[in-house]
Each structure stands twice: as C-alpha cells, then as structure tokens.
N, C-alpha and C. Protein backbone atom coordinates (compact mmCIF):
# COMPACT_ATOMS: atom_id res chain seq x y z
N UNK A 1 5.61 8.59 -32.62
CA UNK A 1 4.87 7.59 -31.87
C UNK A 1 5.15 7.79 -30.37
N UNK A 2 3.77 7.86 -29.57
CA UNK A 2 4.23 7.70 -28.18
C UNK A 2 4.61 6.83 -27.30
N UNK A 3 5.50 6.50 -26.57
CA UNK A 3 5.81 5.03 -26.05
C UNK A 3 5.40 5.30 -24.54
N UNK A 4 5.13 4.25 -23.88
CA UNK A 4 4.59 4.18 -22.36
C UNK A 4 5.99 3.18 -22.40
N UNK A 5 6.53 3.99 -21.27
CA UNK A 5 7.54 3.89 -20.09
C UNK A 5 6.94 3.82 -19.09
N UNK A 6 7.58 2.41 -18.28
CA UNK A 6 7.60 2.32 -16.89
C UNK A 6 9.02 1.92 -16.07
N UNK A 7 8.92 3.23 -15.05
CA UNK A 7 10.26 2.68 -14.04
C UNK A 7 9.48 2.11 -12.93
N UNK A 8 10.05 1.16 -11.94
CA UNK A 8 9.72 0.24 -10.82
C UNK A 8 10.20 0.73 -9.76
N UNK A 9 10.34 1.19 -9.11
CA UNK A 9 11.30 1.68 -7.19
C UNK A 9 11.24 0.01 -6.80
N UNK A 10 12.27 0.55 -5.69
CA UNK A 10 12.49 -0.78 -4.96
C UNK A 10 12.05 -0.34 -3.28
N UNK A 11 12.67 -1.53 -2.76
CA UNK A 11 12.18 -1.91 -1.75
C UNK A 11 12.44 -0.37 -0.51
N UNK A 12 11.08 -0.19 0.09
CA UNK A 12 11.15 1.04 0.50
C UNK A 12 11.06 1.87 0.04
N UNK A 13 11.18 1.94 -1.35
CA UNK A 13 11.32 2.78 -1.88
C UNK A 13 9.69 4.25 -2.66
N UNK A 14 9.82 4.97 -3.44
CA UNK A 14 8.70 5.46 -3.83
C UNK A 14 9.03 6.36 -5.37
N UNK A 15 8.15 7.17 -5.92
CA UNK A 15 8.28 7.59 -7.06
C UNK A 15 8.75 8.77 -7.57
N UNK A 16 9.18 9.46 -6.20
CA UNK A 16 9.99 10.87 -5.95
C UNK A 16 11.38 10.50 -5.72
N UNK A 17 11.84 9.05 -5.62
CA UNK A 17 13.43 9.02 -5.17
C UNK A 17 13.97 9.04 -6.31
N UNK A 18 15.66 8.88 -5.72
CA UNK A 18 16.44 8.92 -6.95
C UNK A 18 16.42 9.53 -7.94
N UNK A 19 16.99 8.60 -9.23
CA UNK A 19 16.70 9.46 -10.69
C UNK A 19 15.30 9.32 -11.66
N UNK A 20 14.36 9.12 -10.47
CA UNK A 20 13.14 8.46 -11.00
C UNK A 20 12.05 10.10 -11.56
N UNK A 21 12.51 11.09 -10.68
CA UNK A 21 11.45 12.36 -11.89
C UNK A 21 12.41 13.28 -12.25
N UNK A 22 14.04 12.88 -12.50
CA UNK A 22 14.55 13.44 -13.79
C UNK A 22 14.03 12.69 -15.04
N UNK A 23 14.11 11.51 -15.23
CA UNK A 23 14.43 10.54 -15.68
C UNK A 23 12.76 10.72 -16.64
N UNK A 24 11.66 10.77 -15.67
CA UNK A 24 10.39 11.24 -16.13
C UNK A 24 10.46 12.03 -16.98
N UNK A 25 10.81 13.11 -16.30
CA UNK A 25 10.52 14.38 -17.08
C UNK A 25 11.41 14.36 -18.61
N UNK A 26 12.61 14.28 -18.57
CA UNK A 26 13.51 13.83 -19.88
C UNK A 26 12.85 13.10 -20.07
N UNK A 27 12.38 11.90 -20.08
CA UNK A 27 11.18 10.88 -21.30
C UNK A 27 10.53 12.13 -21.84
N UNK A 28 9.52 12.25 -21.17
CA UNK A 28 8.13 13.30 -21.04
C UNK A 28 8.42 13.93 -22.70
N UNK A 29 9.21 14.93 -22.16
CA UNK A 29 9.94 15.80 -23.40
C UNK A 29 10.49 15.41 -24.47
N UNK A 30 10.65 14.19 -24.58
CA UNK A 30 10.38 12.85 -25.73
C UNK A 30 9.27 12.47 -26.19
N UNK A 31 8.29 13.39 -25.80
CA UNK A 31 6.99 12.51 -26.40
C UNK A 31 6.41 10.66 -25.65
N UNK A 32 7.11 10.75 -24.35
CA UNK A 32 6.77 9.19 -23.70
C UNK A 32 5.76 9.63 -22.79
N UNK A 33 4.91 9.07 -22.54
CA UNK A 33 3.93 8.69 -21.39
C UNK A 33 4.70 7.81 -20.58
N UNK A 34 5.23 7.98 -19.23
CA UNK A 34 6.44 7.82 -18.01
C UNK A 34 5.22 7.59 -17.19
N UNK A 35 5.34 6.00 -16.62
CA UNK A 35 4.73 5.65 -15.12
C UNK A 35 5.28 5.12 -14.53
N UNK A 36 5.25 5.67 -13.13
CA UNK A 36 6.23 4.99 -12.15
C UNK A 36 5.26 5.05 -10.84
N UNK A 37 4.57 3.88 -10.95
CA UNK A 37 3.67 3.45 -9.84
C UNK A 37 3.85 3.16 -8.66
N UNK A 38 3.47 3.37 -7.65
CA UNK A 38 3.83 3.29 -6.03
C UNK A 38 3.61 1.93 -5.78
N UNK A 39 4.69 0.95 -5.16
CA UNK A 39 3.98 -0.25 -4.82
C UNK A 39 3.81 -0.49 -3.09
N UNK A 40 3.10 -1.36 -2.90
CA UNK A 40 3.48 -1.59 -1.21
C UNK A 40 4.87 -1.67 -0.89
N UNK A 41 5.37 -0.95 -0.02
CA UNK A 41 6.60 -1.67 0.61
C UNK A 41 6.94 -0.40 1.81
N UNK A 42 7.68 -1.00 2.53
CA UNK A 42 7.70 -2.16 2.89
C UNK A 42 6.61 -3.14 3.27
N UNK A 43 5.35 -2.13 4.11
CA UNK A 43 4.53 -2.94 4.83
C UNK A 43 3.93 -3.63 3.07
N UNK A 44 3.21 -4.95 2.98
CA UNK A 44 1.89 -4.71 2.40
C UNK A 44 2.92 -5.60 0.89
N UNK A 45 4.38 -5.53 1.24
CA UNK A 45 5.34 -6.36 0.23
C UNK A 45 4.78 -7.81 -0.03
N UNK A 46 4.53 -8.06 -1.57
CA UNK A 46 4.96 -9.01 -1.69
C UNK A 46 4.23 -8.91 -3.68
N UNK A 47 5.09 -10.31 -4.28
CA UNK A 47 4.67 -10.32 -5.31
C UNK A 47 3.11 -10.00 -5.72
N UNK A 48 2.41 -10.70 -5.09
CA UNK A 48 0.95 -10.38 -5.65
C UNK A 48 0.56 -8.99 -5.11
N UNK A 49 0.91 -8.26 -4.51
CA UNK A 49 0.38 -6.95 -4.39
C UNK A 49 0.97 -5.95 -5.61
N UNK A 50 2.03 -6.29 -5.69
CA UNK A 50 2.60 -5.57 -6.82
C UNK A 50 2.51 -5.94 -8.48
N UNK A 51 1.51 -7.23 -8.37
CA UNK A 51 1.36 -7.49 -9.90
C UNK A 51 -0.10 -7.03 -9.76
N UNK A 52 -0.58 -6.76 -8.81
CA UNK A 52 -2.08 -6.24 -8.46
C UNK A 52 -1.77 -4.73 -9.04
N UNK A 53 -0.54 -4.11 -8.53
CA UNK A 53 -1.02 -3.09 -8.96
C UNK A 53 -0.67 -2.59 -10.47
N UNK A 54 0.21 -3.03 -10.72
CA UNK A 54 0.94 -3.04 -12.28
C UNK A 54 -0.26 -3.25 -13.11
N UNK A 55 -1.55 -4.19 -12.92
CA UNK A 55 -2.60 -4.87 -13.30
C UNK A 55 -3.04 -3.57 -14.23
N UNK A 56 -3.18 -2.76 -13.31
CA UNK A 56 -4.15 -1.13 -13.10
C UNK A 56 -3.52 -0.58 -14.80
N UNK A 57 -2.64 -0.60 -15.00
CA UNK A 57 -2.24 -0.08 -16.16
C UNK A 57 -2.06 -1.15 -17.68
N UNK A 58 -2.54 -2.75 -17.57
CA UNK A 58 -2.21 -3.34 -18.42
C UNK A 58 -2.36 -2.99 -19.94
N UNK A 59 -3.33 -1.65 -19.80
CA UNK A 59 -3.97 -0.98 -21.40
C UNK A 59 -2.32 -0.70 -21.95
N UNK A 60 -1.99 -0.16 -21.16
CA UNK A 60 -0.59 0.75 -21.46
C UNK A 60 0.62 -0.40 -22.14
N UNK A 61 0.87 -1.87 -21.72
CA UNK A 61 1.52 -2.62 -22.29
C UNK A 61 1.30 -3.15 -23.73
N UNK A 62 2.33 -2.53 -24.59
CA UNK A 62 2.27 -3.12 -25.97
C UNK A 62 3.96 -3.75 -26.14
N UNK A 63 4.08 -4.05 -27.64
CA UNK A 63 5.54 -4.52 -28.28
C UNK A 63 5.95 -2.72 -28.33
N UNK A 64 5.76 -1.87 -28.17
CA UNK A 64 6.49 -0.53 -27.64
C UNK A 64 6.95 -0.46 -26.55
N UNK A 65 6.43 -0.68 -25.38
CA UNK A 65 6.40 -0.24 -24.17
C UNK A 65 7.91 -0.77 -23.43
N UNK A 66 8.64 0.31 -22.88
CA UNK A 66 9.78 0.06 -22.09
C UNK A 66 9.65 -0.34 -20.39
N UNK A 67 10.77 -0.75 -19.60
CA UNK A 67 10.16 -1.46 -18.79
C UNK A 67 11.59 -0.73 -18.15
N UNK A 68 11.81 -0.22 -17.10
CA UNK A 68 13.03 0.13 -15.99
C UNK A 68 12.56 -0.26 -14.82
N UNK A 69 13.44 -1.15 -14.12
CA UNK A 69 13.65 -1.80 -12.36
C UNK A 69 14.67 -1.54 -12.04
N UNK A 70 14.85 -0.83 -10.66
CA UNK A 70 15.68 -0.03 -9.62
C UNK A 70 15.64 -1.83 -8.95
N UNK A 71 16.91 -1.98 -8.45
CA UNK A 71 16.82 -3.17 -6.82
C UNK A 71 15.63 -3.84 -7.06
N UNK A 72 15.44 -4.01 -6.20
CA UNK A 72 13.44 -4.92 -6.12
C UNK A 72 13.07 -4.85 -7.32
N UNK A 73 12.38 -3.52 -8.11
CA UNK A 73 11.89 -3.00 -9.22
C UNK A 73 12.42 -3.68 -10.30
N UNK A 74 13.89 -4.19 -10.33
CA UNK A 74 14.38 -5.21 -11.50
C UNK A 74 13.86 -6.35 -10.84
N UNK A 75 13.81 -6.97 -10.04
CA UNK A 75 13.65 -8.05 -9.31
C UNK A 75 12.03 -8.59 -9.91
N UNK A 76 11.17 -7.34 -10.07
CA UNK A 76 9.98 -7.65 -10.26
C UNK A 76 9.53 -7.60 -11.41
N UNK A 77 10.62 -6.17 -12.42
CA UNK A 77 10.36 -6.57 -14.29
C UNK A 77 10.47 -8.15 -14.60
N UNK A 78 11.68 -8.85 -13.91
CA UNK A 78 12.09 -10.14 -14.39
C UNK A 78 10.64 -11.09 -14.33
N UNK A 79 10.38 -11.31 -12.99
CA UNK A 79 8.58 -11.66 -12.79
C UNK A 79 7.99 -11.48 -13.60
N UNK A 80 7.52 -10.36 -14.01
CA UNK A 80 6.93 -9.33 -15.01
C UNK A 80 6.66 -10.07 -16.35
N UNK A 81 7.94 -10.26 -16.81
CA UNK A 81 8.68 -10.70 -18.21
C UNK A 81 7.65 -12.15 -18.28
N UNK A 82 7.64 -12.95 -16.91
CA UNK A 82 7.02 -14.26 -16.93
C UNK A 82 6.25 -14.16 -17.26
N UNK A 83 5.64 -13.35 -16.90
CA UNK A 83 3.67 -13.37 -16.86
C UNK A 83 2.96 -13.17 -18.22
N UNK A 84 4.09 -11.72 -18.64
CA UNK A 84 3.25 -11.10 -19.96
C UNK A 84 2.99 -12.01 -20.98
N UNK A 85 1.53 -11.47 -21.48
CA UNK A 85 1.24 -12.27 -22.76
C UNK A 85 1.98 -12.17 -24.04
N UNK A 86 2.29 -10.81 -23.74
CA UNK A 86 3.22 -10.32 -25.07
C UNK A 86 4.36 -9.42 -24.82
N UNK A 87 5.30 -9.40 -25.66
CA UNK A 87 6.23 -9.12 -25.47
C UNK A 87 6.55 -7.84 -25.55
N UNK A 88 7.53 -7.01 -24.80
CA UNK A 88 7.54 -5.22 -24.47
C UNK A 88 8.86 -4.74 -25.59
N UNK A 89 8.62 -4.01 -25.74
CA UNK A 89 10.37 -3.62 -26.59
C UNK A 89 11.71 -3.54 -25.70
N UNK A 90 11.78 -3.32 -24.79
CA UNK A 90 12.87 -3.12 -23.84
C UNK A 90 12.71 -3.17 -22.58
N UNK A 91 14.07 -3.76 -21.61
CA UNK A 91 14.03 -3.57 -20.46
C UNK A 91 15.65 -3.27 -19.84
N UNK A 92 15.35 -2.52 -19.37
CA UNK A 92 16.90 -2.15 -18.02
C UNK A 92 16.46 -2.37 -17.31
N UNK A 93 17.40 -3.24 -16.64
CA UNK A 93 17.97 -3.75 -14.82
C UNK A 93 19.01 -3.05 -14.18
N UNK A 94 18.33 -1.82 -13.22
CA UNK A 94 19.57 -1.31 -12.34
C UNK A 94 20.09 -2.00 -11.35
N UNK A 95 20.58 -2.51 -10.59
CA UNK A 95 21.32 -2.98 -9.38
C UNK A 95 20.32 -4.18 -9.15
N UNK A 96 19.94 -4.57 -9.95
CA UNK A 96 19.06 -5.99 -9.60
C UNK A 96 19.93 -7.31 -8.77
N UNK A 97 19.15 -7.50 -8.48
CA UNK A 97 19.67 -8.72 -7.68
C UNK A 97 18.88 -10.17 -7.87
N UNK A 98 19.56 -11.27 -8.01
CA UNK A 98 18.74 -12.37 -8.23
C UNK A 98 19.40 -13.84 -7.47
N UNK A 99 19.69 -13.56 -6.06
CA UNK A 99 19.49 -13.77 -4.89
C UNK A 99 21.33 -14.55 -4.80
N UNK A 100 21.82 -14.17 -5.69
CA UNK A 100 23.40 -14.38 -5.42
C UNK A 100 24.08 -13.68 -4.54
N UNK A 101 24.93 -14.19 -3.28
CA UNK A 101 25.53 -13.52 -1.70
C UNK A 101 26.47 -13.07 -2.42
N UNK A 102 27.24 -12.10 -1.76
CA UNK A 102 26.72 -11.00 -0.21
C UNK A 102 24.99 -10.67 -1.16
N UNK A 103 23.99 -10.52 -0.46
CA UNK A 103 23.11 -9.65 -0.64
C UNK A 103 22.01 -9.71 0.40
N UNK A 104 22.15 -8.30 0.65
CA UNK A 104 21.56 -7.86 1.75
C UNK A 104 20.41 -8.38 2.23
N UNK A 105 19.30 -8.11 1.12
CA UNK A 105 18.03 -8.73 1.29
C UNK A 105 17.37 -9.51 0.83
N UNK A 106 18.51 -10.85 0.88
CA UNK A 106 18.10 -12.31 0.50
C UNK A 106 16.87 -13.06 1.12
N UNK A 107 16.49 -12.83 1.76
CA UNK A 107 15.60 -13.67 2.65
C UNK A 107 14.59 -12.69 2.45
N UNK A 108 14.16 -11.54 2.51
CA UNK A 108 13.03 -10.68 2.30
C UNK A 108 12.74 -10.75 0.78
N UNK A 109 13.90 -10.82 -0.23
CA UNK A 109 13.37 -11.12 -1.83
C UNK A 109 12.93 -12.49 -2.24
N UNK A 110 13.95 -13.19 -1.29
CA UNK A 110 13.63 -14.41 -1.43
C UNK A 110 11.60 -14.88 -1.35
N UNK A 111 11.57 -14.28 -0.56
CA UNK A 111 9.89 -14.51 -0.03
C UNK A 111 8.96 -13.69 -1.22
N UNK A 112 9.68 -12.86 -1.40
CA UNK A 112 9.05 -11.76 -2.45
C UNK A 112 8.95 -12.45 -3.67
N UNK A 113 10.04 -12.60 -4.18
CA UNK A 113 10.04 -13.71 -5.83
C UNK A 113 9.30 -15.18 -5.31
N UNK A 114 9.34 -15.94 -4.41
CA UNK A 114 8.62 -17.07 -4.15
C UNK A 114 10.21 -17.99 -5.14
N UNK A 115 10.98 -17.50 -4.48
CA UNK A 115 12.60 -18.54 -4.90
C UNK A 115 12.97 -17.67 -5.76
N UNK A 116 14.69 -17.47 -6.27
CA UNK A 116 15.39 -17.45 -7.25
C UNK A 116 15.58 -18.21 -8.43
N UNK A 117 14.43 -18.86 -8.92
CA UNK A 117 14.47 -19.61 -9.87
C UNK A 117 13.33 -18.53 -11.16
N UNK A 118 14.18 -18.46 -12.21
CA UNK A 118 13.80 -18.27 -13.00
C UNK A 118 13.46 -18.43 -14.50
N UNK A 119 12.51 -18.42 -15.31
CA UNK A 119 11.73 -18.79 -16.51
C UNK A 119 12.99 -17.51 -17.57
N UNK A 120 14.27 -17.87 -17.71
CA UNK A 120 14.51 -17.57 -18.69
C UNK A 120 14.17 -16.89 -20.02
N UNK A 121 14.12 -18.50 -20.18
CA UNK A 121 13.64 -18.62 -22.49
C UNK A 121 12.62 -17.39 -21.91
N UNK A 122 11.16 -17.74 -21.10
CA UNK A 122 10.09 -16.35 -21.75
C UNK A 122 10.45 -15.29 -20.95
N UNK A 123 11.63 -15.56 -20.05
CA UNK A 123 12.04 -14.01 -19.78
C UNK A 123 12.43 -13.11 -21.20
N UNK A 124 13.30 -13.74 -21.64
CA UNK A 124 14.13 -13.20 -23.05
C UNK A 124 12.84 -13.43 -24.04
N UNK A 125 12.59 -13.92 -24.63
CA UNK A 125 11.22 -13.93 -25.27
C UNK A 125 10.15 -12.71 -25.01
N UNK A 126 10.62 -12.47 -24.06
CA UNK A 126 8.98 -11.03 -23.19
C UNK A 126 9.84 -9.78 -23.80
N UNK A 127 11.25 -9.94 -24.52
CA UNK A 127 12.12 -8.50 -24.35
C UNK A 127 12.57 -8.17 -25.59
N UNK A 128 12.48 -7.30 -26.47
CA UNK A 128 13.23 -7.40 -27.31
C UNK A 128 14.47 -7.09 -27.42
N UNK A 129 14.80 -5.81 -26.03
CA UNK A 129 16.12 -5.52 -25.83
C UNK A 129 15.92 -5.61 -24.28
N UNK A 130 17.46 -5.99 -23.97
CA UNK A 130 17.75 -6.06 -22.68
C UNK A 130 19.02 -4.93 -22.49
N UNK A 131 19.31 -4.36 -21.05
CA UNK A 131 20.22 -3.42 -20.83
C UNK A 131 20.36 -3.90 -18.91
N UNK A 132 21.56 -4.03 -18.75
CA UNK A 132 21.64 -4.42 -17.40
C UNK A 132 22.84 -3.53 -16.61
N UNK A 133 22.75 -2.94 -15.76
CA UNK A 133 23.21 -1.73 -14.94
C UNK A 133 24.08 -2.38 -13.55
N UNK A 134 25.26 -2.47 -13.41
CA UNK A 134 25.75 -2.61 -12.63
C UNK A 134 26.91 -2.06 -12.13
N UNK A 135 26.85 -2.09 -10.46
CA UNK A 135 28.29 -1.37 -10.08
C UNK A 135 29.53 -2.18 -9.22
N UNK A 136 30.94 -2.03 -8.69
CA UNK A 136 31.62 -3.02 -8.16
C UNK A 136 31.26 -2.63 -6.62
N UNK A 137 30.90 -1.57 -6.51
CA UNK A 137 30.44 -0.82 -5.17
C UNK A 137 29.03 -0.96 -4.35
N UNK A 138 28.06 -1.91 -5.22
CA UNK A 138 26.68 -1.81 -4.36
C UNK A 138 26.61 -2.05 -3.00
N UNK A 139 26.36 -1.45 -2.18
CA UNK A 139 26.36 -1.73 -0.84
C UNK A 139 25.27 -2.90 -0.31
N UNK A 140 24.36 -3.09 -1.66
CA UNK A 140 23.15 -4.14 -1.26
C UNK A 140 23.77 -5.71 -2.05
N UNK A 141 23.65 -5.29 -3.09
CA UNK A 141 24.01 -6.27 -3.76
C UNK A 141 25.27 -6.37 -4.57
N UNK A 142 25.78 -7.84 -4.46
CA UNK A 142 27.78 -7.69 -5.19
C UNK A 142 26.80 -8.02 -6.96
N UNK A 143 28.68 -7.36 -7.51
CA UNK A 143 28.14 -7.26 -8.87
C UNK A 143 28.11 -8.90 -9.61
N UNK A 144 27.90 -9.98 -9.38
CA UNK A 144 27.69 -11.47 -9.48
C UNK A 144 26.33 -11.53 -9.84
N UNK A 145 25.58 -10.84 -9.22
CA UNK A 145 24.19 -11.03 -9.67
C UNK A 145 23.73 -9.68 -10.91
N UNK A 146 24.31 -8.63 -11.72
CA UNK A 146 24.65 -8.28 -12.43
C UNK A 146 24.99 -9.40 -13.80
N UNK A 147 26.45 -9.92 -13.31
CA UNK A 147 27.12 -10.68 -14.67
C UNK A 147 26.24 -12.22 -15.06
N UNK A 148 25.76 -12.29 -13.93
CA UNK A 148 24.83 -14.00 -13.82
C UNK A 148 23.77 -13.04 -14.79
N UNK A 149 22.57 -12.27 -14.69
CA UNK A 149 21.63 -11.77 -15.06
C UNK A 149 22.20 -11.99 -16.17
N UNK A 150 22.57 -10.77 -16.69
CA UNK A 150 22.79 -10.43 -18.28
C UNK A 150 23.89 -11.87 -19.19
N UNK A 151 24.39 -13.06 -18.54
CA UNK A 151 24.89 -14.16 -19.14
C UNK A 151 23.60 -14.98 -19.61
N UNK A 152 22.32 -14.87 -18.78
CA UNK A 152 21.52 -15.25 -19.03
C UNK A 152 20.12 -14.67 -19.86
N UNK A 153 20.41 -13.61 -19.78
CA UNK A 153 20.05 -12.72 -21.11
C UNK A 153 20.29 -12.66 -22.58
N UNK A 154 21.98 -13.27 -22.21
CA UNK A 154 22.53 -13.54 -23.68
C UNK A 154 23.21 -12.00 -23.83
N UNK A 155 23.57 -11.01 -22.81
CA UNK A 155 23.84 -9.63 -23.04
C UNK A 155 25.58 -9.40 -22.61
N UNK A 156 25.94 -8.06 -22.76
CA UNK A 156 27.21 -7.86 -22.30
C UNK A 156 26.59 -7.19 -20.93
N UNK A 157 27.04 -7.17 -19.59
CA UNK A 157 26.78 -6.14 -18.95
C UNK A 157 26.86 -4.91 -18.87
N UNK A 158 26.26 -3.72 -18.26
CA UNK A 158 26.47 -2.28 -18.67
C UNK A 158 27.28 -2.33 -17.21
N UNK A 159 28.69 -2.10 -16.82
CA UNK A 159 28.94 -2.18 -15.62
C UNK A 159 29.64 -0.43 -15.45
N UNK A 160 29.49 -0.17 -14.45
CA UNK A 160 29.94 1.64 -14.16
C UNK A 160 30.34 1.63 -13.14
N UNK A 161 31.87 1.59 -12.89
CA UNK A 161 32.19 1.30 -11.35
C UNK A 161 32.09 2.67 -10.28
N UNK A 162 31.95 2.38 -9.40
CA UNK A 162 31.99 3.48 -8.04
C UNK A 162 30.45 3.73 -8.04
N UNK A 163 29.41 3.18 -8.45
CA UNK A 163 28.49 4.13 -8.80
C UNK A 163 27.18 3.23 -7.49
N UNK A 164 27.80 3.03 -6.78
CA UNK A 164 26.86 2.43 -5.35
C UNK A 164 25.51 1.31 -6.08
N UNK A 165 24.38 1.81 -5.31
CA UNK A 165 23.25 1.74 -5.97
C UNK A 165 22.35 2.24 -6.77
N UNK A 166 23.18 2.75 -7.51
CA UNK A 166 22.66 4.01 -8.71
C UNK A 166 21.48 4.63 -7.96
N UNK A 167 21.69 5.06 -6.17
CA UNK A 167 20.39 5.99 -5.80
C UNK A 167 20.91 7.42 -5.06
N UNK A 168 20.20 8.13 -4.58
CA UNK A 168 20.48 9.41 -4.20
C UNK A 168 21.69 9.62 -3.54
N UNK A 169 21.94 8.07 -2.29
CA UNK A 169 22.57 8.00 -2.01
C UNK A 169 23.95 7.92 -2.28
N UNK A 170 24.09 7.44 -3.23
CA UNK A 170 25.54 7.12 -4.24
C UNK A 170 25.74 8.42 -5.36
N UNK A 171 24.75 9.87 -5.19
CA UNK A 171 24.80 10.58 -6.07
C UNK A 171 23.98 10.45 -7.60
N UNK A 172 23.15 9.75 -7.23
CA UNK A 172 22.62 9.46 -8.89
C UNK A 172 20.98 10.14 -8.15
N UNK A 173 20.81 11.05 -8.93
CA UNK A 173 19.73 12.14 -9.16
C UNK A 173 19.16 12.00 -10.26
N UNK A 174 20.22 12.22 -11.07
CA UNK A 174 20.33 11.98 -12.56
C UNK A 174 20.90 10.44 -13.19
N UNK A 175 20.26 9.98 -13.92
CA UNK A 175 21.83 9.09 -14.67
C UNK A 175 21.21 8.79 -15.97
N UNK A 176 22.26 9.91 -16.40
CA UNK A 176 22.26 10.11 -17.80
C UNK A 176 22.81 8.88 -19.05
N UNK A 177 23.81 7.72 -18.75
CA UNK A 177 23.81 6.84 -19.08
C UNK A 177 22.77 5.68 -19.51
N UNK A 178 21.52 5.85 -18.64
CA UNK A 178 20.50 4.94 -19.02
C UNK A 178 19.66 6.09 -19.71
N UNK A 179 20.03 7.27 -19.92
CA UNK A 179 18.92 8.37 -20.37
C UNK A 179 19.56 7.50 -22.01
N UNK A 180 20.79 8.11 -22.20
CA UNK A 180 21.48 7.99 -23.25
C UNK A 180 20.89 6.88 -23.96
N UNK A 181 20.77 5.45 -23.54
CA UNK A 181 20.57 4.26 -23.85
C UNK A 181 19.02 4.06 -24.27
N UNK A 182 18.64 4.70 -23.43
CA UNK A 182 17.06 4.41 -23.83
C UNK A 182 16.46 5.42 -24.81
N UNK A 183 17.22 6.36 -25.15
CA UNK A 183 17.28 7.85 -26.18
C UNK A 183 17.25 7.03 -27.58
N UNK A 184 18.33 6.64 -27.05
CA UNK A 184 19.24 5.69 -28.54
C UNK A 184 17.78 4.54 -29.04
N UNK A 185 17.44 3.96 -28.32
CA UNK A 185 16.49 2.84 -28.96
C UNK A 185 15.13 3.70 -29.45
N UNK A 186 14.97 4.85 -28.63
CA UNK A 186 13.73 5.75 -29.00
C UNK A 186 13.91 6.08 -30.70
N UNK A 187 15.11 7.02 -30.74
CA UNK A 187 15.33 7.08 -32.38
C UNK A 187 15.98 6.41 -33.20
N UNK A 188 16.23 5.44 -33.04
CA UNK A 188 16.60 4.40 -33.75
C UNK A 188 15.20 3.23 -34.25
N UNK A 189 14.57 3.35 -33.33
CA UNK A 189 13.69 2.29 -33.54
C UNK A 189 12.35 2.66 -33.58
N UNK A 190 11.98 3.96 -34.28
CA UNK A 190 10.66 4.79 -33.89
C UNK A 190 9.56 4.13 -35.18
C-alpha cells in the first residue's frame, strides 16, 4: 500500500533544508508518495495562507496518511489536527513549540496560531499515533514545550539530547531516528 507523507518546514524555512530530501527520498524507496510543500514565510506568514496551501493536496489525506512538522511545521500539524475531518494515521513533532518561554518566536507564532490555546481531545482524535522530538539544546525553543506537548498527547516524549534544532545547523541532514520510527509503523501496520 502506498502512503502519502507529508513533512512541514518552518519558519523561513523551505523544502531543500535540513533532513527534509533525505528523509524524502528514504520514504520514496518505501513505496510513499513524500510532500513537502513550500509555505509563505517569512513574508506572506500566517495561518490562513498555509492552510490555503495544504488545501491544494486535500485528495492526498486519508486514515493512512502521515503528517511530520519541523518548528512552525509542528506548530501548524497541531492546527492541522483541528481542522481535519478525518483522522491521519500518524504524526511527529520535531522541536515544536507551543508558546512556552524561553522561546524565541513567541510573538511571531503567537500571531501565527491566533493564541496558544489548543483543541486537544480532536487534536488526539485527528491521530492515531503521535511521536514527539525533542532536544535539551534548542536554541529556539526550551525542551518544556516538548514535555507539555506530548503530556497532552497522552505520549512519552522522544527526547535526544545535544541535538539543537534537529536542522542543518545542529548537524541533522539526516535523522535517522524519526526514519527508524516511521519505518517501524510502515511495516507493522501495512
């Protein structure tokens, strides 16, 4: 069976960074259809532009379909989770943030989510599995908004210390840990 995967970039971000076309290509060679859509940002940021564009692919969302958010990109699966009519098989949260200090870009997400308040129950309801990615080192965001997320998930956290913002910058090209994880639900649950 083929599954449609989607990873999210974050803020500034685009679909060539990071571990976003290893990460492709290993799906790919799994038999996944991998989209990782460009959203506005910075200029052109904000929630409704980016559920505008997610829109473009709604054929692709079933109870298969996996869901990966980088920073922002988790920030906006969680959104995501609200909206859908139906529910996706999985989601990972890398370095998400859900507006708990130190964090860098509280006031720019803040405007972006329209508040830190979030719909829970149909968050968890939209997921059948959750996986949450955190480090003690993020330079954006402390790991509090990590252990808050996934307490409210009902999950253990996936925590990996030293590992920055799981982006180029911190050495992650690759990260084979969420390859591993999302491998595992592929054949296990085909």
């Amino acid at each position: 069976m083929q599954r449609n995967i989607f990873i999210f970039h974050g803020t500034a971000g685009n679909p060539q960074e990071n571990w976003f076309p290893w990460l492709k290509k290993e799906l790919e060679k799994k038999d996944c259809r991998v989209f990782v859509p460009q959203f506005p940002t910075p200029k052109g940021e904000s929630l409704e532009s980016w559920l505008d564009v997610i829109s473009k692919y709604k054929k692709y969302f079933d109870k298969d379909t996996i869901l990966i958010g980088h920073s922002k990109g988790g920030l906006f699966l969680l959104r995501l989770l609200e909206r859908l009519k139906q529910p996706v098989h999985a989601s990972f949260l890398v370095s998400t943030a859900i507006g708990i200090k130190p964090y860098v870009f509280y006031d720019l997400n803040y405007k972006f989510t329209q508040g830190y308040e979030f719909n829970w129950d149909k968050i968890r309801s939209n997921s059948k599995y959750f996986t949450v990615y955190h480090s003690d080192n993020d330079p954006y965001t402390c790991i509090d908004n990590g252990k808050q997320i996934s307490k409210n998930l009902g999950i253990n956290l996936t925590f990996i210390p030293n590992s920055g913002h799981f982006n180029t910058k911190s050495g992650y090209t690759k990260f084979d840990k969420l390859y591993e994880d999302i491998y595992s639900l592929l054949i296990n649950n085909s």
